[in-house]
Protein backbone atom coordinates (compact mmCIF):
# COMPACT_ATOMS: atom_id res chain seq x y z
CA UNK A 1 26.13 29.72 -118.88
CA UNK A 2 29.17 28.56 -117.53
CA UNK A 3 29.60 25.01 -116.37
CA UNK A 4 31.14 24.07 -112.77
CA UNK A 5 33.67 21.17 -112.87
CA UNK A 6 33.28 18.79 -109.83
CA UNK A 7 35.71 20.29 -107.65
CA UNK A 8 33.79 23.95 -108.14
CA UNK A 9 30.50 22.38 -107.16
CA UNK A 10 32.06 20.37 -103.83
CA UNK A 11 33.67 23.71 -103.18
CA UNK A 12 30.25 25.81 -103.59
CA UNK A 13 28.42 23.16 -101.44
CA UNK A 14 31.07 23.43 -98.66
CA UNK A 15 30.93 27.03 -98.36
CA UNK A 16 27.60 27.18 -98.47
CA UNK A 17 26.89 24.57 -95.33
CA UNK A 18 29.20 27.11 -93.56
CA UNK A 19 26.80 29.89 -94.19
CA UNK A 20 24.13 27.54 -92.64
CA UNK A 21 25.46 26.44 -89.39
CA UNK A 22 26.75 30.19 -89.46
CA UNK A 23 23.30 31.72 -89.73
CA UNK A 24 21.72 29.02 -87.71
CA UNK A 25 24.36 29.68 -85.00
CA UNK A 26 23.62 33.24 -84.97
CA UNK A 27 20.19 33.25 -85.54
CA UNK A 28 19.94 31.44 -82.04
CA UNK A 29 22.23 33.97 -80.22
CA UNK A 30 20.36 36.97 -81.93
CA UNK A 31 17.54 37.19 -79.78
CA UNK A 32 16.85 40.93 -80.79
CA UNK A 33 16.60 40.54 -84.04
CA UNK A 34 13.30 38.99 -83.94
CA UNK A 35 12.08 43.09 -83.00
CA UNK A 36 15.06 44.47 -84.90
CA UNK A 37 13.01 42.72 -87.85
CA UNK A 38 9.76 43.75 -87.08
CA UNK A 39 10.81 47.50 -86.99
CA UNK A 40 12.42 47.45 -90.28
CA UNK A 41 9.22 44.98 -91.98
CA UNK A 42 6.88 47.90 -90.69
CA UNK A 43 8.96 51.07 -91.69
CA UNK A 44 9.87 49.58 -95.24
CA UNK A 45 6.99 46.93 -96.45
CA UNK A 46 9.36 44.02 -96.64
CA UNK A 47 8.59 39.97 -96.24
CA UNK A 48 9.62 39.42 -92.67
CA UNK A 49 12.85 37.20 -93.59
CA UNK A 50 14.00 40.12 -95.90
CA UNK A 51 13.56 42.48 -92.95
CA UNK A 52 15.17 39.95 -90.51
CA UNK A 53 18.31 39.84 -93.27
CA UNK A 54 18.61 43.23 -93.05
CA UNK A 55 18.45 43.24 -89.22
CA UNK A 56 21.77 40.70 -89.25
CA UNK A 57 23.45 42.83 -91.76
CA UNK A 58 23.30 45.82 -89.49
CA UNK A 59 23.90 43.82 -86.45
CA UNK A 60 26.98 42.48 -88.02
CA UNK A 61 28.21 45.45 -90.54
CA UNK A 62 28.05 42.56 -93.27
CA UNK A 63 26.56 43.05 -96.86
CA UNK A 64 23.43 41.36 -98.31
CA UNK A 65 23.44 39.59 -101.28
CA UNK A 66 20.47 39.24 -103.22
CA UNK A 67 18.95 39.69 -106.82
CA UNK A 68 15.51 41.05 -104.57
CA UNK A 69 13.99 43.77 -105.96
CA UNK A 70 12.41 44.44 -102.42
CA UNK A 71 15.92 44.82 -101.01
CA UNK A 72 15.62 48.28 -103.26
CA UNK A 73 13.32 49.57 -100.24
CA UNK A 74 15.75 49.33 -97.16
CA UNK A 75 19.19 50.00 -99.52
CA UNK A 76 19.88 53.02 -97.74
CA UNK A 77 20.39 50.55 -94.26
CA UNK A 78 22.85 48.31 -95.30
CA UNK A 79 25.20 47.65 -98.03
CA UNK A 80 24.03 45.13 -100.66
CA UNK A 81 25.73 43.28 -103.36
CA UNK A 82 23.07 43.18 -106.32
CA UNK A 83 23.12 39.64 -108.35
């Protein structure tokens, strides 16, 4: 295992508060998603956040990253970057 030097870690912890007011901004303005979700938790048999990941992915052409096995069920939706 590689070990982060101060800087790394201040860096990691930055960028990841930006994905949080990010995905708590749009969360808010994604009103849809909450049936977008639903949909895709029915059709595939995935927890409700996975399927609501998923749904945000599409919406926004981005990838999902995740080590999830589950994501293996809805990998033909959206691209995924496997950890």
């Amino acid at each position: 295992m590689r070990h982060r030097t101060q800087a790394e870690l201040r860096n990691s912890d930055e960028d990841l508060q930006k994905c949080i007011e990010t995905s708590h901004t749009t969360c808010r303005s994604y009103p849809g998603g909450v049936l977008a979700a639903a949909h895709i938790k029915a059709q595939y048999a995935v927890a409700y956040a996975d399927a609501f990941s998923v749904s945000l992915a599409q919406e926004l052409g981005a990838t999902v990253v995740t080590a999830d096995p589950e994501f293996k069920r809805v990998a033909s939706l959206v691209d995924i970057l496997w950890l």
